[in-house]
C-alpha atoms as a PDB file:
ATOM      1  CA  UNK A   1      14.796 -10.027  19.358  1.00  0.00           C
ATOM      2  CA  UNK A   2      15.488  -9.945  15.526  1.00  0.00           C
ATOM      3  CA  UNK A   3      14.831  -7.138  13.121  1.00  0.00           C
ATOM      4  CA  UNK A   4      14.727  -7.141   9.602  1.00  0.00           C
ATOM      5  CA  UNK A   5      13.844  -4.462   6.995  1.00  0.00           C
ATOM      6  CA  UNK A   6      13.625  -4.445   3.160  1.00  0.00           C
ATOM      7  CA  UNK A   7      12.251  -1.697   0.810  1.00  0.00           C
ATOM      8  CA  UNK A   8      10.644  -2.589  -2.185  1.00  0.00           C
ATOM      9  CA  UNK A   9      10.012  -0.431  -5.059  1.00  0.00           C
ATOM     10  CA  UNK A  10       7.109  -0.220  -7.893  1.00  0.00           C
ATOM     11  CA  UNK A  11       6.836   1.849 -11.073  1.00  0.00           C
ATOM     12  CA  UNK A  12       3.240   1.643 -12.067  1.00  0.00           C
ATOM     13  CA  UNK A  13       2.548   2.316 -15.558  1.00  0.00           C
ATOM     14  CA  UNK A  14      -1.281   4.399 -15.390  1.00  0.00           C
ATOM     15  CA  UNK A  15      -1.777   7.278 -12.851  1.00  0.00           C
ATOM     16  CA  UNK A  16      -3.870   4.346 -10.153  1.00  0.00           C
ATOM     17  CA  UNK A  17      -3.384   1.368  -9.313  1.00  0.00           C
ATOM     18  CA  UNK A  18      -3.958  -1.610  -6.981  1.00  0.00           C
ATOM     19  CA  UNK A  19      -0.955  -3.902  -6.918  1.00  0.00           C
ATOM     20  CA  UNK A  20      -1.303  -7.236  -4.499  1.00  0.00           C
ATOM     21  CA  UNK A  21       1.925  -7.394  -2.537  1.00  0.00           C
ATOM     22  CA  UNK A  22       1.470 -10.110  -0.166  1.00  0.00           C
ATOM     23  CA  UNK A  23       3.829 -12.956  -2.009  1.00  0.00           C
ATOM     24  CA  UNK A  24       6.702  -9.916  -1.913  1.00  0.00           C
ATOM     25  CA  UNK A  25       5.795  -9.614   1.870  1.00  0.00           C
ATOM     26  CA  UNK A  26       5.314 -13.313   2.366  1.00  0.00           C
ATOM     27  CA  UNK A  27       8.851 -13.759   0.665  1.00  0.00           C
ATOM     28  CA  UNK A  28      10.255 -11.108   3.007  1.00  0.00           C
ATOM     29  CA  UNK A  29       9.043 -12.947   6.199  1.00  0.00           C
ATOM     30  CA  UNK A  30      11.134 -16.546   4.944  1.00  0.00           C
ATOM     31  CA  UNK A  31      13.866 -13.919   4.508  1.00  0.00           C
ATOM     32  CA  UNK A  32      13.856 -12.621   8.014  1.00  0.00           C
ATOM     33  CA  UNK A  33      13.712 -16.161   9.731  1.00  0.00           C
ATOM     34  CA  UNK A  34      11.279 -14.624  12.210  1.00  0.00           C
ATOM     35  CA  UNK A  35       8.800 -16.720  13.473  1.00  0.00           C
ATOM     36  CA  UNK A  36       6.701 -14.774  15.978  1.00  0.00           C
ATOM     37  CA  UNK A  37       6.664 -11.296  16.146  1.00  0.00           C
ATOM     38  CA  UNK A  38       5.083  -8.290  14.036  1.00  0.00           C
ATOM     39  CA  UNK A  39       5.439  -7.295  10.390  1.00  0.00           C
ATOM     40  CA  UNK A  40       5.324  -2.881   9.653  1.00  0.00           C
ATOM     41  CA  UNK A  41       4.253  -2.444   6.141  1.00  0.00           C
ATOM     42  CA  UNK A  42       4.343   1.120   4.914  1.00  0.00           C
ATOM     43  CA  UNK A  43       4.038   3.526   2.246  1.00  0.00           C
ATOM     44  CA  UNK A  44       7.138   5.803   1.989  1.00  0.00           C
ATOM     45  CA  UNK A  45       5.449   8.358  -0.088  1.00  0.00           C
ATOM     46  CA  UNK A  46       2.301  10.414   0.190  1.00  0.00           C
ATOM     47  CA  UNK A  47       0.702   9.564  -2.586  1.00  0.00           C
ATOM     48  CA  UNK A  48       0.423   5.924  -1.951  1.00  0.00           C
ATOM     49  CA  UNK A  49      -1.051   3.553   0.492  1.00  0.00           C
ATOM     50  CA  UNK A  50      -0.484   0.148   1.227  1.00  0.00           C
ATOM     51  CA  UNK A  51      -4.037  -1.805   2.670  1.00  0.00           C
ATOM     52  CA  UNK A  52      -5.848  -5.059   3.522  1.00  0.00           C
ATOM     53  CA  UNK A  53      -8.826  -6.214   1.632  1.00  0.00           C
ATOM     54  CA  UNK A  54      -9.686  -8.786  -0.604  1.00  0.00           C
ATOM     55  CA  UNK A  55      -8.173  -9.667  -4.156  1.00  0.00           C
ATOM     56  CA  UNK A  56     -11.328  -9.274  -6.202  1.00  0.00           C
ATOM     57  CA  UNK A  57     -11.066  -7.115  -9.273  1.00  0.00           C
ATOM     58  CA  UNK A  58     -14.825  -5.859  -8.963  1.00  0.00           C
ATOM     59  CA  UNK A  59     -13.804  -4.206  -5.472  1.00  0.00           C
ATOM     60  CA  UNK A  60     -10.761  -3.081  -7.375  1.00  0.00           C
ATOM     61  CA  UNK A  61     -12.756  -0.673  -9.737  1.00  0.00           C
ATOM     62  CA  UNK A  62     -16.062   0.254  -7.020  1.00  0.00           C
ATOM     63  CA  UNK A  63     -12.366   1.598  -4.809  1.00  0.00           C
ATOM     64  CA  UNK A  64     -11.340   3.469  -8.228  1.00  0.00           C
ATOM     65  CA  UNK A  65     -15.014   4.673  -8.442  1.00  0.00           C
ATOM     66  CA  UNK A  66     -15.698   5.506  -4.624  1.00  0.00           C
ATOM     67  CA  UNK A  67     -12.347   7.596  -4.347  1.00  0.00           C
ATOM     68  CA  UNK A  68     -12.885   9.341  -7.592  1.00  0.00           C
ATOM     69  CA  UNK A  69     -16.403  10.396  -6.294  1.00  0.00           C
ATOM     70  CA  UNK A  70     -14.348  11.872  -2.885  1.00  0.00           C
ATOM     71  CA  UNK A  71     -11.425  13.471  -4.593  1.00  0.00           C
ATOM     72  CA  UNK A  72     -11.911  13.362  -8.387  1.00  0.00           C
ATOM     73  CA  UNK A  73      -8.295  13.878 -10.243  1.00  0.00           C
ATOM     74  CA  UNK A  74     -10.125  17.163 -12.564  1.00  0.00           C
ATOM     75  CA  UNK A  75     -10.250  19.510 -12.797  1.00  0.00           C
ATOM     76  CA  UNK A  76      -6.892  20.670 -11.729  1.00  0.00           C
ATOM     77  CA  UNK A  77      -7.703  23.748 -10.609  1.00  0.00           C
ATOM     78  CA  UNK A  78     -10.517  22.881  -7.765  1.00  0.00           C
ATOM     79  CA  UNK A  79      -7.774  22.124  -5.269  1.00  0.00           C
ATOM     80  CA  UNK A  80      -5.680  25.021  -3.692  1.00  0.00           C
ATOM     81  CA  UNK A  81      -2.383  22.214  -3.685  1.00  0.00           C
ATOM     82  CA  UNK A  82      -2.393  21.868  -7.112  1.00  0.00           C
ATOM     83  CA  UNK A  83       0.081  24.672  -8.651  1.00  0.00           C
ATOM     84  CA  UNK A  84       3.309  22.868  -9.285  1.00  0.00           C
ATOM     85  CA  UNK A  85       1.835  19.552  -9.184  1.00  0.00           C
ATOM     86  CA  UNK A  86      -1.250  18.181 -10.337  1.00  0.00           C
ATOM     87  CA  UNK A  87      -1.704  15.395  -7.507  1.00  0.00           C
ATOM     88  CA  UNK A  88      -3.972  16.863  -4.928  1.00  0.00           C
ATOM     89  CA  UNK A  89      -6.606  14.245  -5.450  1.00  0.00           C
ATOM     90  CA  UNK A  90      -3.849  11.736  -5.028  1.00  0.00           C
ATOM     91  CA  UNK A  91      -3.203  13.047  -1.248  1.00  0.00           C
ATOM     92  CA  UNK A  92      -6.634  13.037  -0.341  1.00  0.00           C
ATOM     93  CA  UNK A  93      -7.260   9.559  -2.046  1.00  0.00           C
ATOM     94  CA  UNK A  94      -4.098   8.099   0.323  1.00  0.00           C
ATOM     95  CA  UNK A  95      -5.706   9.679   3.576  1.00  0.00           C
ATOM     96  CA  UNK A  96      -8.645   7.731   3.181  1.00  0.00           C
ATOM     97  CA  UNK A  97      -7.085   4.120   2.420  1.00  0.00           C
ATOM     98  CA  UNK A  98      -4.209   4.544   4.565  1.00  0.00           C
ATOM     99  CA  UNK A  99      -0.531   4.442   4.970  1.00  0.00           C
ATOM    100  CA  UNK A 100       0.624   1.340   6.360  1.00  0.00           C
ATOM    101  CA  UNK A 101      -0.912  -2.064   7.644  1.00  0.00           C
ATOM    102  CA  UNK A 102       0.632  -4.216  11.026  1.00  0.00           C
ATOM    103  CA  UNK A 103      -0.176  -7.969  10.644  1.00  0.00           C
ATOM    104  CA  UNK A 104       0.654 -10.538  13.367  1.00  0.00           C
ATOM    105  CA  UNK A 105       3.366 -13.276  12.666  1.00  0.00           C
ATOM    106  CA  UNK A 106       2.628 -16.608  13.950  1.00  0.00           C
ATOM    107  CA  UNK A 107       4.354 -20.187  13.138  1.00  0.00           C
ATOM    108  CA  UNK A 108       6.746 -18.219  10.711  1.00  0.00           C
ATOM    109  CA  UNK A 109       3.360 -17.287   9.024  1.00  0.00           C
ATOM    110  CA  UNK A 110       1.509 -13.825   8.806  1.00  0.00           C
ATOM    111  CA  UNK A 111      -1.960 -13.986  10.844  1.00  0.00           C
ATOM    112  CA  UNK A 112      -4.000 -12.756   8.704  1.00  0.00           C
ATOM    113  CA  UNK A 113      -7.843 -13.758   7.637  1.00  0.00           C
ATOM    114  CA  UNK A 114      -8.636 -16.371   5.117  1.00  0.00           C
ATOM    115  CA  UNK A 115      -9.378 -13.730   1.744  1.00  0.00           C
ATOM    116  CA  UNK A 116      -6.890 -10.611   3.205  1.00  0.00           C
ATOM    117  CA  UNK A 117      -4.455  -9.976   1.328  1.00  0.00           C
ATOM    118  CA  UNK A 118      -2.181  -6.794   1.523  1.00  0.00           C
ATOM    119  CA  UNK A 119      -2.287  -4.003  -1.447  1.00  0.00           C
ATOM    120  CA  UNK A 120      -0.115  -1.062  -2.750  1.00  0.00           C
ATOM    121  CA  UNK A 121      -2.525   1.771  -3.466  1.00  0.00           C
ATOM    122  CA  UNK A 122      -1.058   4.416  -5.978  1.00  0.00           C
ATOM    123  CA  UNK A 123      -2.896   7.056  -6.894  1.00  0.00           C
ATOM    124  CA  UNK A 124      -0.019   9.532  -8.875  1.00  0.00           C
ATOM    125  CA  UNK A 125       2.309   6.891 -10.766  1.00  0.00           C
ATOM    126  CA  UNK A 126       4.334   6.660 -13.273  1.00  0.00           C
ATOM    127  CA  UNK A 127       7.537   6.893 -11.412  1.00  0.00           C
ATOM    128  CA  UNK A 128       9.355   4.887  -8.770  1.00  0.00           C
ATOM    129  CA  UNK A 129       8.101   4.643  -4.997  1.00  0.00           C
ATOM    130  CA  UNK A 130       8.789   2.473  -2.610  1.00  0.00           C
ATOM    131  CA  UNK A 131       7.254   0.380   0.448  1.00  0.00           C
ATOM    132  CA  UNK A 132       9.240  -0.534   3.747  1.00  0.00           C
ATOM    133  CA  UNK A 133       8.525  -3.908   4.901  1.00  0.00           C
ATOM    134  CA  UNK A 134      10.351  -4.280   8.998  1.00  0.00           C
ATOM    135  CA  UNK A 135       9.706  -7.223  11.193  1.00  0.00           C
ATOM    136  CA  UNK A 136      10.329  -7.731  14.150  1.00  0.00           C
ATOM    137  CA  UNK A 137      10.381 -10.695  16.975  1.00  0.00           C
ATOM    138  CA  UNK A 138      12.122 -14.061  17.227  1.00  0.00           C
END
């Protein structure tokens, strides 16, 4: 069995944001020359997420507006975490769209439905995080 493992690393410019990664991971899968197998794709940091969905800007803003609704960003002082940071909402936001997606590898392909695509989620940028991408198989 092969193994392969790459981080990759974003510096959003606004506070949120919904990046589509899947040609970085699709690149990384022709890099590890494995054909069948599994591919991990993870958020290293707890403020960000990485998610399937579709690429459709409309869903884009009703996630912005349905996770502001659940854990709006202010005011500051409504959440018992925020003292040295300001992120609490942030936290929250990431436990609800997750921290890391497993898609299937087939024909040196990922298996994934026709509109999926995978997403970075931040929700406190403005400074450099990064996403591990490991695959495994043959």
């Amino acid at each position: 069995m092969k193994s392969y493992r790459k981080e990759l690393w974003f510096e959003t410019r606004r506070r949120r944001e919904f990046i589509n990664i899947m040609p970085k991971i699709e690149e990384c899968l022709q890099e590890s020359g494995i054909t069948e197998g599994l591919c991990l794709v993870n958020a290293m940091h707890i403020t960000a997420s990485v998610f399937i969905n579709d690429n459709e800007s409309g869903l884009h803003q009703d996630f912005e507006r349905w996770l502001e609704q659940l854990a709006p960003e202010k005011p500051y002082d409504q959440y018992a975490h925020n003292g040295y940071e300001d992120n609490a909402d942030a936290h929250l936001k990431r436990s609800v769209m997750g921290r890391e997606v497993v898609v299937a590898v087939s024909g040196g392909k990922l298996d994934i439905g026709p509109w999926e695509c995978i997403f970075y989620g931040e929700f406190d940028g403005k400074r450099k995080k990064r996403v591990l991408v490991k695959i495994i198989g043959e």
